[in-house]
N, C-alpha and C. Protein backbone atom coordinates (compact mmCIF):
# COMPACT_ATOMS: atom_id res chain seq x y z
N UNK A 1 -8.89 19.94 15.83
CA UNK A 1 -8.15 21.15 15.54
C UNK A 1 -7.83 21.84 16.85
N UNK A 2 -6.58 22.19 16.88
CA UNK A 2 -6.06 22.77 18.19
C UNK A 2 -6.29 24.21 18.54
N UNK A 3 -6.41 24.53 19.71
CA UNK A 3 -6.88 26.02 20.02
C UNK A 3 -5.40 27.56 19.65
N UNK A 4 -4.66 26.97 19.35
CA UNK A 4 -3.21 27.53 19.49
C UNK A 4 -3.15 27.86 17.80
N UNK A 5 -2.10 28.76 17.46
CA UNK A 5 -1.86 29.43 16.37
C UNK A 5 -1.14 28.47 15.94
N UNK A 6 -1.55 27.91 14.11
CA UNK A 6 -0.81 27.72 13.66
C UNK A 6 -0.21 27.83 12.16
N UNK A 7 1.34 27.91 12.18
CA UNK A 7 2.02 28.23 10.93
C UNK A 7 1.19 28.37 9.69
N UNK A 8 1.97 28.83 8.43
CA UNK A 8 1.13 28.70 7.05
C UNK A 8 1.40 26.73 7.08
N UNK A 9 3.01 26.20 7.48
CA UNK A 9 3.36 25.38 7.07
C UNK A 9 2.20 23.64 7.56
N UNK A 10 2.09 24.53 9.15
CA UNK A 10 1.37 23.42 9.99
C UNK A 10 -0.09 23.33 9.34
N UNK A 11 -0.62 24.92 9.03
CA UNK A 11 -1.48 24.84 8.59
C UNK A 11 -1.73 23.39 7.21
N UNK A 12 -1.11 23.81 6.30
CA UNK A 12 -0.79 23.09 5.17
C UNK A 12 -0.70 21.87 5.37
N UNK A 13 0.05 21.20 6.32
CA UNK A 13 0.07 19.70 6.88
C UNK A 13 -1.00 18.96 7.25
N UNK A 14 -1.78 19.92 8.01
CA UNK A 14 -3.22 19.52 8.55
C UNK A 14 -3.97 19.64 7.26
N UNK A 15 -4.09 20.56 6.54
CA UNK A 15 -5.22 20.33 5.60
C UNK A 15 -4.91 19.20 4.43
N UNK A 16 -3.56 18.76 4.75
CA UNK A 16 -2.90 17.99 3.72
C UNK A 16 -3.54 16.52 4.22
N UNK A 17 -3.41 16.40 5.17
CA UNK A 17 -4.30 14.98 6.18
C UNK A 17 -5.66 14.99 5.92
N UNK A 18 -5.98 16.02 5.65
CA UNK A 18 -7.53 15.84 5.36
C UNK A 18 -7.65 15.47 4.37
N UNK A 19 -7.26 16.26 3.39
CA UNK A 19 -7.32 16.17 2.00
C UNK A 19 -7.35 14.62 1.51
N UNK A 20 -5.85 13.98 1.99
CA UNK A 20 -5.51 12.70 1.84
C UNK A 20 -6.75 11.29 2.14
N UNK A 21 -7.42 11.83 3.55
CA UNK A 21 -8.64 11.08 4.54
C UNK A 21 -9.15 11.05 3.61
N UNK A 22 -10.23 12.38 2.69
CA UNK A 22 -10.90 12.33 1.47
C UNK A 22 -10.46 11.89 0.16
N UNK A 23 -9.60 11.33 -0.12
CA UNK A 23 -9.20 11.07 -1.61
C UNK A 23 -9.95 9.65 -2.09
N UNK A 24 -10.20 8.42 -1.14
CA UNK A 24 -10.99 7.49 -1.60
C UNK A 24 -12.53 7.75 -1.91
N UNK A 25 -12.94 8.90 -1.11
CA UNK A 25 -14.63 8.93 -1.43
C UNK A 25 -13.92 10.03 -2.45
N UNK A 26 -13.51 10.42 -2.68
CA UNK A 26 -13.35 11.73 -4.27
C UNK A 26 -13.18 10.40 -5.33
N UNK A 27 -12.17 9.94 -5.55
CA UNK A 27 -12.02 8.59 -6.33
C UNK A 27 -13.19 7.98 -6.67
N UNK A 28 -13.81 7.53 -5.63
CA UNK A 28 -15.41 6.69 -6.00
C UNK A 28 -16.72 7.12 -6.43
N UNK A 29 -16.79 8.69 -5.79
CA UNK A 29 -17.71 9.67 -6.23
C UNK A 29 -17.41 9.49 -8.03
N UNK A 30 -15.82 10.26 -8.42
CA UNK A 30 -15.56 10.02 -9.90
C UNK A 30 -15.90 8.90 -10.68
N UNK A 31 -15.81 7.97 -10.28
CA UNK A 31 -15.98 6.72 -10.87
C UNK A 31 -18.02 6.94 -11.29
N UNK A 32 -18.41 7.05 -10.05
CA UNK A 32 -19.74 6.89 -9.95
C UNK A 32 -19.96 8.44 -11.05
N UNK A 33 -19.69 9.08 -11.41
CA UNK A 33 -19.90 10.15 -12.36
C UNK A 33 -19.42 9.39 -14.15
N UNK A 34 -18.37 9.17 -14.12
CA UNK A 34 -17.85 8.37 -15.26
C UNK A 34 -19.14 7.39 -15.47
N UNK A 35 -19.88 6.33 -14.77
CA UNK A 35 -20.46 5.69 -14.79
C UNK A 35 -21.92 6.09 -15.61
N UNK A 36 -22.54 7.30 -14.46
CA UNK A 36 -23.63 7.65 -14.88
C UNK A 36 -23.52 8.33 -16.25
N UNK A 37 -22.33 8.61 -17.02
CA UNK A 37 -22.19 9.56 -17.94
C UNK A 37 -22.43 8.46 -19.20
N UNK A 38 -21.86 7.32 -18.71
CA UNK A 38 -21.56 6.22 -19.78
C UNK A 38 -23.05 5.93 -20.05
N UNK A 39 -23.78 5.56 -18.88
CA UNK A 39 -25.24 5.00 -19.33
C UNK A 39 -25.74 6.27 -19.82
N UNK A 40 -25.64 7.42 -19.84
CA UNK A 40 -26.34 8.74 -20.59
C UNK A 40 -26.05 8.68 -22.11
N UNK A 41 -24.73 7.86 -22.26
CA UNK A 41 -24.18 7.93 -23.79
C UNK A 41 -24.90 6.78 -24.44
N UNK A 42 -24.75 5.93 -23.47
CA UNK A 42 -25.38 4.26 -23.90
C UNK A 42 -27.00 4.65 -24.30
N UNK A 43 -27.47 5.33 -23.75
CA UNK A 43 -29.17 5.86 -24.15
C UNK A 43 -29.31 6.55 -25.04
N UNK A 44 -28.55 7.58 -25.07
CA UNK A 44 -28.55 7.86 -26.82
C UNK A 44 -27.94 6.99 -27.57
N UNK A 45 -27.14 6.19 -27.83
CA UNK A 45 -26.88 5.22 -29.22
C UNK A 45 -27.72 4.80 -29.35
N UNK A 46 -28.29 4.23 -28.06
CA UNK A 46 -29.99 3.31 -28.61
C UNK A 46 -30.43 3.87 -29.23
N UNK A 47 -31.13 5.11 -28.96
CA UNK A 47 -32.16 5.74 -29.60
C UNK A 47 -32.08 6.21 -31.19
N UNK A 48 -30.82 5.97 -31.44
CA UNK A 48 -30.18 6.85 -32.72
C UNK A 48 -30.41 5.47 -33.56
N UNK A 49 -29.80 4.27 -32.86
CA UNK A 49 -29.46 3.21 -33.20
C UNK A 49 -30.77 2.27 -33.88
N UNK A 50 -31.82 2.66 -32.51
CA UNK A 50 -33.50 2.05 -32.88
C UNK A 50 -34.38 3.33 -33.86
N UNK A 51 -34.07 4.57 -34.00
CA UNK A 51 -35.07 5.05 -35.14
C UNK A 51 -34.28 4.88 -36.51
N UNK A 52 -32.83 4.60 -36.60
CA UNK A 52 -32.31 3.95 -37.54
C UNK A 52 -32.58 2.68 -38.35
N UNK A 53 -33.03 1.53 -37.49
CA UNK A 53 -33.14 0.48 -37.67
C UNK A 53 -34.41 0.65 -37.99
N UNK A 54 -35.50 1.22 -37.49
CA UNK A 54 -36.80 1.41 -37.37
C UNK A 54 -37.27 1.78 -39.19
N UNK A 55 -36.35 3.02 -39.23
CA UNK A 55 -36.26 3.77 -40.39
C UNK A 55 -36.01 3.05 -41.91
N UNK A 56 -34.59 2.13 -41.42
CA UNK A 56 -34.56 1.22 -42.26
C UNK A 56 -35.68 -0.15 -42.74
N UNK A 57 -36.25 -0.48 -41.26
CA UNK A 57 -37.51 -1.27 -41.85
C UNK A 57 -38.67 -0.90 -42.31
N UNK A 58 -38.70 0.34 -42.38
CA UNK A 58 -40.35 1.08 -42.72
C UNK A 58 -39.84 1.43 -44.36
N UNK A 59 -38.51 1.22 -44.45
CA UNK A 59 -38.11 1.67 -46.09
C UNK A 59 -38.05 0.04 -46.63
N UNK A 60 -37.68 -0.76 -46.18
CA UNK A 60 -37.54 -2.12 -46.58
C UNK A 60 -39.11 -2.67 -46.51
N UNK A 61 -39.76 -2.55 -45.59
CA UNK A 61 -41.19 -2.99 -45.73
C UNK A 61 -42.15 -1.98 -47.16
N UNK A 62 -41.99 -0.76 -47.28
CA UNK A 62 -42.33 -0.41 -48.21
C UNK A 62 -41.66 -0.77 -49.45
N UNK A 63 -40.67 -1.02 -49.56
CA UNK A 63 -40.44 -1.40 -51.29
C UNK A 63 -41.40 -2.29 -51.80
N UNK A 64 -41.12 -2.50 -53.00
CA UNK A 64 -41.91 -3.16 -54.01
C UNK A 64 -40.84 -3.96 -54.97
N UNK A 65 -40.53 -5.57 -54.02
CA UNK A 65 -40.11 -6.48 -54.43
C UNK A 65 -40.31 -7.72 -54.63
N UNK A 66 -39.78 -8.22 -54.97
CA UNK A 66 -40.47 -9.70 -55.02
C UNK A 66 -40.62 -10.50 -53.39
N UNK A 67 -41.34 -11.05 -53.43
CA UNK A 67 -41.86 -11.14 -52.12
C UNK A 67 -40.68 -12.38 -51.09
N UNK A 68 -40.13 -12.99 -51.98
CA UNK A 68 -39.05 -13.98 -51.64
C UNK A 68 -37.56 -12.63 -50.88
N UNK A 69 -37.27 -11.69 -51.49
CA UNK A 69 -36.45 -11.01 -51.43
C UNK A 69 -37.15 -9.99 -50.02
N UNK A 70 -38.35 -9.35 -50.72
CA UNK A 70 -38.55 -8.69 -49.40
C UNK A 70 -38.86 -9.39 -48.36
N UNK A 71 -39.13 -10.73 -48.10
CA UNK A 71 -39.31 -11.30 -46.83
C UNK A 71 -37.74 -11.09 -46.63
N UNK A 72 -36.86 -11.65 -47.22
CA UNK A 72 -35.26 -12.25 -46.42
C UNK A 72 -34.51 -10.41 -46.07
N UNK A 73 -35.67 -9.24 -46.90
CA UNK A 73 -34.57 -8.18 -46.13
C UNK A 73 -35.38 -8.27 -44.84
N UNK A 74 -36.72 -8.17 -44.82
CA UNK A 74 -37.24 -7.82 -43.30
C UNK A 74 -37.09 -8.77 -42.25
N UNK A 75 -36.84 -10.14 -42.47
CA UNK A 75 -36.39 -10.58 -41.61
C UNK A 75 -34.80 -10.41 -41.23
N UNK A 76 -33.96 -9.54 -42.08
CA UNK A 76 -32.53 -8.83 -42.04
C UNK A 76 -32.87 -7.70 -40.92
N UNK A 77 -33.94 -6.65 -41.07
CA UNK A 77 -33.86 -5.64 -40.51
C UNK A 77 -34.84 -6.48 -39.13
N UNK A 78 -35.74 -7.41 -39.03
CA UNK A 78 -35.85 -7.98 -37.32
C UNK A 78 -35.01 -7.80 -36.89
N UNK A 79 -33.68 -8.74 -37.48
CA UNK A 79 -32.66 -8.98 -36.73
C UNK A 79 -32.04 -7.97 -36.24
N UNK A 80 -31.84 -7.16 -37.08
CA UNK A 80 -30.98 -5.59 -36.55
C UNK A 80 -31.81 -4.93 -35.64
N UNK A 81 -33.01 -4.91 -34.99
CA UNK A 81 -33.66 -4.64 -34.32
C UNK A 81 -33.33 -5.31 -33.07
N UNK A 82 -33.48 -6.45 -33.59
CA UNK A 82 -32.93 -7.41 -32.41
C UNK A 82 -31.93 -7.23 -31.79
N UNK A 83 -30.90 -7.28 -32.59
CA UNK A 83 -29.57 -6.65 -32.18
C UNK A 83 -29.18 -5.08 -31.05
N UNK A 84 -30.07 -4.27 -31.85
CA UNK A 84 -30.10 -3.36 -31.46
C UNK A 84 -30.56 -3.28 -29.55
N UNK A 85 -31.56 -4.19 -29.71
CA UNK A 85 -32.29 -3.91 -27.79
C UNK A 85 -31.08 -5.17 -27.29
N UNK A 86 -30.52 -6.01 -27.93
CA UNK A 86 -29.83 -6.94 -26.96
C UNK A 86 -28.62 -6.00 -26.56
N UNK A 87 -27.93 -5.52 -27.41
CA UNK A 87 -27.18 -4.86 -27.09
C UNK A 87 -26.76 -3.37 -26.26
N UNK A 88 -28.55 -2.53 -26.57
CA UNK A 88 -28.83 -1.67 -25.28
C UNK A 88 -28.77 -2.99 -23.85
N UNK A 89 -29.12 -4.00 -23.75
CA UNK A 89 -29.69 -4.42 -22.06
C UNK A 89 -28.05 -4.85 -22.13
N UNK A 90 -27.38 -5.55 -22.91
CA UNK A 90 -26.16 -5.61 -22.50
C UNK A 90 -25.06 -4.53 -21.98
N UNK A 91 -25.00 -3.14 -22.42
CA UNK A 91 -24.35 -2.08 -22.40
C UNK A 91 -25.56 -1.74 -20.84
N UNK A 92 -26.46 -1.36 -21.35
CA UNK A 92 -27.32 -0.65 -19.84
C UNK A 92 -26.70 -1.56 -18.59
N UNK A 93 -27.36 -2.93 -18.48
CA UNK A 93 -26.38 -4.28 -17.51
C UNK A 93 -24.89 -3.80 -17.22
N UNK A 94 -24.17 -3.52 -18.24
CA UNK A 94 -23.02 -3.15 -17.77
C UNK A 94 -22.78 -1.92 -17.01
N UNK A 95 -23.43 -1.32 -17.40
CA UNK A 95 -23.39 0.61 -16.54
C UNK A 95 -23.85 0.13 -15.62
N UNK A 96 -25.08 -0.15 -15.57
CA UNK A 96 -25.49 -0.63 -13.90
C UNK A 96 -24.91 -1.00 -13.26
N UNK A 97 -23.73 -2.03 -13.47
CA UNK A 97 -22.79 -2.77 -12.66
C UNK A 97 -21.83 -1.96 -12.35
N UNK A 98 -21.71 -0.84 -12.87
CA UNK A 98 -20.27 -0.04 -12.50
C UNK A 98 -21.12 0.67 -11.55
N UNK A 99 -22.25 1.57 -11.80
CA UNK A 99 -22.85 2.50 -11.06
C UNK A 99 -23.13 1.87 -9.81
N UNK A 100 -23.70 0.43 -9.35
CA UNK A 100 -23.70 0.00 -8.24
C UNK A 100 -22.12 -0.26 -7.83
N UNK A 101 -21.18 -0.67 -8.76
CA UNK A 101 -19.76 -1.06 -7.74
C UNK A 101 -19.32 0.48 -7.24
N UNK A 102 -20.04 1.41 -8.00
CA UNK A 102 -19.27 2.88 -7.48
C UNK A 102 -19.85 3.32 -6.24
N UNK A 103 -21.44 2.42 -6.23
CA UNK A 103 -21.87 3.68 -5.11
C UNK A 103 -22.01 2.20 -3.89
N UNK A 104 -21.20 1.26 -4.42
CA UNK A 104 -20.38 0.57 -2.83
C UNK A 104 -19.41 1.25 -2.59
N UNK A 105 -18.29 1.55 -3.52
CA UNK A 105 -17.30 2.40 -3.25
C UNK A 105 -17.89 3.74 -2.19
N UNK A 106 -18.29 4.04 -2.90
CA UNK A 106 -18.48 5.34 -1.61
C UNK A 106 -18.69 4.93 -0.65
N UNK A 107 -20.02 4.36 -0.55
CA UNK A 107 -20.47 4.05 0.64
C UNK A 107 -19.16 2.94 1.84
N UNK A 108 -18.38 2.68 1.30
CA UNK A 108 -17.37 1.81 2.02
C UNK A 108 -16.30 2.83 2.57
N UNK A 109 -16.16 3.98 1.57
CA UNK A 109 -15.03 5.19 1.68
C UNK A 109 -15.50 5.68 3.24
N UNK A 110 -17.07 6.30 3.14
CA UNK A 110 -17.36 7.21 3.80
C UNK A 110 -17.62 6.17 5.32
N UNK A 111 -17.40 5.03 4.92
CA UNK A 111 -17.58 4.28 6.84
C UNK A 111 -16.34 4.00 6.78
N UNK A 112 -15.04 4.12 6.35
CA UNK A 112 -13.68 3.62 6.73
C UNK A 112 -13.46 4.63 7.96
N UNK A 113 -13.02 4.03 9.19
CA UNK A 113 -12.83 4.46 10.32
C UNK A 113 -11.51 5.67 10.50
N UNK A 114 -11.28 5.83 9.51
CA UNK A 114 -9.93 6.92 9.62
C UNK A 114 -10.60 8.33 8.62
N UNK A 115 -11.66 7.96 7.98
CA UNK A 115 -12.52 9.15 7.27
C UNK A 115 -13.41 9.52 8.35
N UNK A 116 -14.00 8.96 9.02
CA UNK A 116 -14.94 9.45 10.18
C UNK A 116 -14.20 10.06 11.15
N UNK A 117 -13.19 9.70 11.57
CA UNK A 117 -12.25 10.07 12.19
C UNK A 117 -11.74 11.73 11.95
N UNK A 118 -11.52 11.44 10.97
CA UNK A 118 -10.83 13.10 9.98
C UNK A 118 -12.15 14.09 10.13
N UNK A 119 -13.20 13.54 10.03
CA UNK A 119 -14.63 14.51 10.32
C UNK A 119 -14.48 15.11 11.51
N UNK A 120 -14.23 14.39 12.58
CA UNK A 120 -14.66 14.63 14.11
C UNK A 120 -14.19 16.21 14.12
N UNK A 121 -13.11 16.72 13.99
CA UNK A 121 -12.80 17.87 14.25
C UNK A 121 -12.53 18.64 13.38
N UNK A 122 -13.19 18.55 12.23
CA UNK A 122 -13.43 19.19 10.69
C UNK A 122 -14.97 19.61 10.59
N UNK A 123 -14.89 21.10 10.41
CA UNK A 123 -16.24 21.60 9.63
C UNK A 123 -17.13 20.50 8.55
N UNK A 124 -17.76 19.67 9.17
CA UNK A 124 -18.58 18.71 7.60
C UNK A 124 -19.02 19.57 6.44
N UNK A 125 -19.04 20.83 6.63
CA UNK A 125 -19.50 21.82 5.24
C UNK A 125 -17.69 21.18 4.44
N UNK A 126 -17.27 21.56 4.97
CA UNK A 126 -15.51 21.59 4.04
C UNK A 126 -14.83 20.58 4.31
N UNK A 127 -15.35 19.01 4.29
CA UNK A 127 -14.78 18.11 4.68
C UNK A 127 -15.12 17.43 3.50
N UNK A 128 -14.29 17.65 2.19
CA UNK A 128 -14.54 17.14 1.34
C UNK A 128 -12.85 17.62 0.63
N UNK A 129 -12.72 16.65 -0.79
CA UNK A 129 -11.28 16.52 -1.00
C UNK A 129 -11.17 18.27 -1.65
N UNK A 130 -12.49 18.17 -2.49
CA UNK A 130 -11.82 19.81 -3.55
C UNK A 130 -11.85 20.53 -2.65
N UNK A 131 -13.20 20.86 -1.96
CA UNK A 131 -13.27 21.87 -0.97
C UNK A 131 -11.71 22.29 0.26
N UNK A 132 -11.03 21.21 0.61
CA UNK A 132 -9.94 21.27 1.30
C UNK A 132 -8.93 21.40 0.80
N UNK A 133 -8.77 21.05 -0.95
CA UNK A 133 -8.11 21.50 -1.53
C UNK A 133 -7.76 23.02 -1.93
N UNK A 134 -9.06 23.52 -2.45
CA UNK A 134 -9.02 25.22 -2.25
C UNK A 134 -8.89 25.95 -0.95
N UNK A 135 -9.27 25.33 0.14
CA UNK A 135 -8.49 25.62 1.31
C UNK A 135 -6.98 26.05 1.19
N UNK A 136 -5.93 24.84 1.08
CA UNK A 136 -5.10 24.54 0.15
C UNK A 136 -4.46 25.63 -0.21
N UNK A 137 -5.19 26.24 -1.59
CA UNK A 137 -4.65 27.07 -2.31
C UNK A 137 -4.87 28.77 -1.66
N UNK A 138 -5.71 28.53 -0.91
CA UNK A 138 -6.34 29.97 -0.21
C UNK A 138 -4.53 30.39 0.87
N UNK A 139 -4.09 29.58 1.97
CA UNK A 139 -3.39 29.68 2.41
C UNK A 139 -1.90 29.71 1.52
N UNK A 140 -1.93 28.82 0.69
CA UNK A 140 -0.79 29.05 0.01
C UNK A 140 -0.49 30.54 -1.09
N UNK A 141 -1.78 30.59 -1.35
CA UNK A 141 -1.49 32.18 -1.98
C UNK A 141 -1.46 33.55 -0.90
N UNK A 142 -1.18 33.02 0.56
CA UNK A 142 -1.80 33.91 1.51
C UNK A 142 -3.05 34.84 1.47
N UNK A 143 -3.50 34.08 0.67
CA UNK A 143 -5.33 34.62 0.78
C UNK A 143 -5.74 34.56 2.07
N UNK A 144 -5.40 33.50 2.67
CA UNK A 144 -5.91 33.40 4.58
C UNK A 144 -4.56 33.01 5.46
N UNK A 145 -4.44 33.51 6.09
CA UNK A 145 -3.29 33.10 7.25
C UNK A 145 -3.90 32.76 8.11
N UNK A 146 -5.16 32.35 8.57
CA UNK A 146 -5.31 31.17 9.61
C UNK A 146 -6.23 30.13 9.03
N UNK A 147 -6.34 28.75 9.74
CA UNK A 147 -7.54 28.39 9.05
C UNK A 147 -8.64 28.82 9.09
N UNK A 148 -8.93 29.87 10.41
CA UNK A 148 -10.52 30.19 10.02
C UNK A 148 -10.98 30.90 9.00
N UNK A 149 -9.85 31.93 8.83
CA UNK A 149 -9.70 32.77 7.39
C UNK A 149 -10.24 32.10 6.23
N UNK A 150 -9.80 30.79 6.12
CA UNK A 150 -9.61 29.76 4.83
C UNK A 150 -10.73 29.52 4.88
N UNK A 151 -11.24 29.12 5.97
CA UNK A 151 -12.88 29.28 6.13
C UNK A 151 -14.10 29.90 5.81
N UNK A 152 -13.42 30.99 6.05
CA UNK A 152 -14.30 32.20 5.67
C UNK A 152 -14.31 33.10 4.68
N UNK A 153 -12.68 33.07 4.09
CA UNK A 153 -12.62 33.02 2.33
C UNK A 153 -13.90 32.40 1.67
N UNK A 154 -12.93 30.78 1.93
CA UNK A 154 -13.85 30.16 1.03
C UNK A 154 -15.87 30.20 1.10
N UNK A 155 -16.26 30.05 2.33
CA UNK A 155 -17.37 30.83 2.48
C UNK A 155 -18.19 31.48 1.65
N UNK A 156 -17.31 32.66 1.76
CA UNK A 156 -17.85 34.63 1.05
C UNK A 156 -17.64 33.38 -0.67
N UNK A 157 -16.92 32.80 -1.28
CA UNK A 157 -16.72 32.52 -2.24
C UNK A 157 -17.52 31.91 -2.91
N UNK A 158 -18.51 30.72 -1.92
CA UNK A 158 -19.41 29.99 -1.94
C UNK A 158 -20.49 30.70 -2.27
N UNK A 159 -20.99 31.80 -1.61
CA UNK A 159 -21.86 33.00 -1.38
C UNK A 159 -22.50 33.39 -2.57
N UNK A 160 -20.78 33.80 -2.83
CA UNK A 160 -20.68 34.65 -4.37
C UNK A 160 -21.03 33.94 -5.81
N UNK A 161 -20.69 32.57 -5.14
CA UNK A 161 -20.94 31.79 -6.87
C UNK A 161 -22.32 31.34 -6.45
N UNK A 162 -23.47 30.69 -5.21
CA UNK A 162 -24.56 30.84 -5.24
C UNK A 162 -25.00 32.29 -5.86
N UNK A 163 -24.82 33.06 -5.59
CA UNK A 163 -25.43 34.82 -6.17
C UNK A 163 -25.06 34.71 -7.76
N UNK A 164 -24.13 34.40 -8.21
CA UNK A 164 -24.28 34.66 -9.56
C UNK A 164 -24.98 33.59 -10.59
N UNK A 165 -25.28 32.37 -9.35
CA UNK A 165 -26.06 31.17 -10.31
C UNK A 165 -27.49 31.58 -10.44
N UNK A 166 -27.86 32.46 -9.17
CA UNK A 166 -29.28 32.80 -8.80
C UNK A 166 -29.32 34.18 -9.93
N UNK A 167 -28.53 34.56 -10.10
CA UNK A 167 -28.70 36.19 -11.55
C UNK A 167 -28.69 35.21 -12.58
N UNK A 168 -28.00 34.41 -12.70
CA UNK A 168 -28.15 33.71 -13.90
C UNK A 168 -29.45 32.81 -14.41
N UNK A 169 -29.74 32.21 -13.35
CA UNK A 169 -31.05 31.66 -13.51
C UNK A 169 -32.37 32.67 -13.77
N UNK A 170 -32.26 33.87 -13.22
CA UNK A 170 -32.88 34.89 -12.83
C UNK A 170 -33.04 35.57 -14.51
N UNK A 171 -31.96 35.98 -14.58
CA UNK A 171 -31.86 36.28 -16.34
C UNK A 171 -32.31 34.73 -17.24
N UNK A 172 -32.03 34.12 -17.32
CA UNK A 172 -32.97 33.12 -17.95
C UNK A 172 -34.15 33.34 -18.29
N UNK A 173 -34.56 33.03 -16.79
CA UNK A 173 -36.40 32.93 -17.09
C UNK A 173 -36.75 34.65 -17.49
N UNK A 174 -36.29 35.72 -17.10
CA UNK A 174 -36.31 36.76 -17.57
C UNK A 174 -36.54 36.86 -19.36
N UNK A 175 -35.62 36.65 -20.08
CA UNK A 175 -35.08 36.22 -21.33
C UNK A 175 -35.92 34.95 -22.07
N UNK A 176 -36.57 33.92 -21.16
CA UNK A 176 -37.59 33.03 -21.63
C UNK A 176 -38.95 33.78 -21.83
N UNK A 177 -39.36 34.69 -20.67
CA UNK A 177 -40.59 35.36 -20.48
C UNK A 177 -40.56 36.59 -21.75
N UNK A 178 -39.35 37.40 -21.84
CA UNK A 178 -39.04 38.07 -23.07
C UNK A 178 -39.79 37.24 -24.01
N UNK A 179 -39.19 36.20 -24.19
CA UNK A 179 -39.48 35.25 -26.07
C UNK A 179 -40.78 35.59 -26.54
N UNK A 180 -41.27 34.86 -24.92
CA UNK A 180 -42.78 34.33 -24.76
C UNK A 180 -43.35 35.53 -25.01
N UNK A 181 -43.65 37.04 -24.53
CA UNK A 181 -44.09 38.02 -24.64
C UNK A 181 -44.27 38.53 -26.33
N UNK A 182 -42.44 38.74 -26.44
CA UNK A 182 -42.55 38.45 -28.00
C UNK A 182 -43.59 37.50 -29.31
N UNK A 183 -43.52 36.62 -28.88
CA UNK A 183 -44.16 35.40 -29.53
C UNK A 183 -46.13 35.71 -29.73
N UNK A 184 -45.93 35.69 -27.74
CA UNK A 184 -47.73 36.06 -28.22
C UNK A 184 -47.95 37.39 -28.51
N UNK A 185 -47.17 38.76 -28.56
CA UNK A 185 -47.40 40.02 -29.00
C UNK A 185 -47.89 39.52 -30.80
N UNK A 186 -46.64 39.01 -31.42
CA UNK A 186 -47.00 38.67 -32.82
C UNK A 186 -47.97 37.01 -32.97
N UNK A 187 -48.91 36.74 -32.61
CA UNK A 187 -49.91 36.13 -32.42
C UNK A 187 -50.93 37.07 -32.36
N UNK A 188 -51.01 37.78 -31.60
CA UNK A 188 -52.19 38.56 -31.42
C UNK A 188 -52.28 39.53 -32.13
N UNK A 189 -51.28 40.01 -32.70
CA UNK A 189 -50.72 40.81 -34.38
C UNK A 189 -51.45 39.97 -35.43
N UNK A 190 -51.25 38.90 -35.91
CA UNK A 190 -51.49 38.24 -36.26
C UNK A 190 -53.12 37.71 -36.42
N UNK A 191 -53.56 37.84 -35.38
CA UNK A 191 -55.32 37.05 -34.75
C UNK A 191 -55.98 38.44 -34.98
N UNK A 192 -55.20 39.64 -35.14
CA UNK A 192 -55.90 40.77 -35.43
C UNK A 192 -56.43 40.58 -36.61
N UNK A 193 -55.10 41.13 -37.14
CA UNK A 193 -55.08 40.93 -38.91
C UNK A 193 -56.32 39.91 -39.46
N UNK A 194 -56.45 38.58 -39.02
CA UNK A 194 -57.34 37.98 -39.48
C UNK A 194 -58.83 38.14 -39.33
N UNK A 195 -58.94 38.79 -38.26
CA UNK A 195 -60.27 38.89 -37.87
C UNK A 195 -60.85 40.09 -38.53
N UNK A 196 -59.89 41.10 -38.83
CA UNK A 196 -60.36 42.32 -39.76
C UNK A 196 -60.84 42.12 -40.97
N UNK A 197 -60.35 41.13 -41.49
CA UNK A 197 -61.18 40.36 -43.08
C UNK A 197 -62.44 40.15 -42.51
């Protein structure tokens, strides 16, 4: 980055190069999110899938049939059992394979010699695609007319949404400790009452 003033337009060009440098590790990061989301979904079907099956054999093992019939359902519901874990390790196997091709992807993004490159004279806090993107939008709404501005916008912005995650968390456990207070007040309401008999 050059020591000299520049335009909204130049500005915009330069952050547009960055932006661009970052778009393969944003791409692969996504992928690697899509990925982990899939095996989160794939773990619940199992589970829905195996106290189902489970459910169904604890109702098929309890009936009261002839023993020719209830053998051929429970060896019906093995199978669906069976079914059930081959097809979690097949689906899990498959997520795995995306989640490792994603986090080669990155890892290949972030050593391509024209992304390291784009770092050298880029803040590494804001050397990322969204982050340079709201850059981006900071200058184009003339929120900042230089880049350090854009900088320091975005910054105070950063600041501000740490501070309201920390009230928020803050009210939480606030609001949990409420319950809890609540809860054992009428317990001990309660442990009164009984002990007075």
């Amino acid at each position: 980055m050059e020591k000299f003033i520049m335009s909204k337009n130049e500005i915009l060009n330069y952050l547009e190069k960055k932006r661009n440098l970052t778009a393969d590790l944003q791409n692969a990061r996504h992928e690697l999110y899509i990925a982990n989301k899939n095996l989160v979904s794939i773990r619940k079907q199992f589970k829905k899938r195996l106290i189902w099956s489970i459910v169904v054999t604890v109702v098929v093992v309890g009936m009261d049939t002839g023993s020719i019939v209830k053998g051929i359902l429970v060896l019906g519901c093995l199978a669906l059992l069976g079914w059930v874990v081959a097809k979690r390790v097949q689906q899990g196997n498959q997520a795995n394979q995306q989640i490792n091709t994603a986090n080669q992807k990155i890892a290949d993004a972030q050593n391509q010699p024209s992304y390291i490159e784009g770092m050298a004279d880029f803040p590494k806090k804001f050397y990322s695609y969204w982050t340079i993107d709201r850059l981006m939008h900071l200058v184009q709404e003339n929120r900042a007319t230089t880049l350090q501005d854009a900088f320091n916008v975005a910054e105070a912005q950063d600041f501000q949404n740490d501070q309201i995650a920390l009230q928020q968390q803050n009210l939480a456990v606030a609001q949990s400790t409420n319950s809890m207070s609540k809860i054992s007040a009428a317990a001990n309401v309660f442990t009164a009452f009984n002990t007075r008999k």
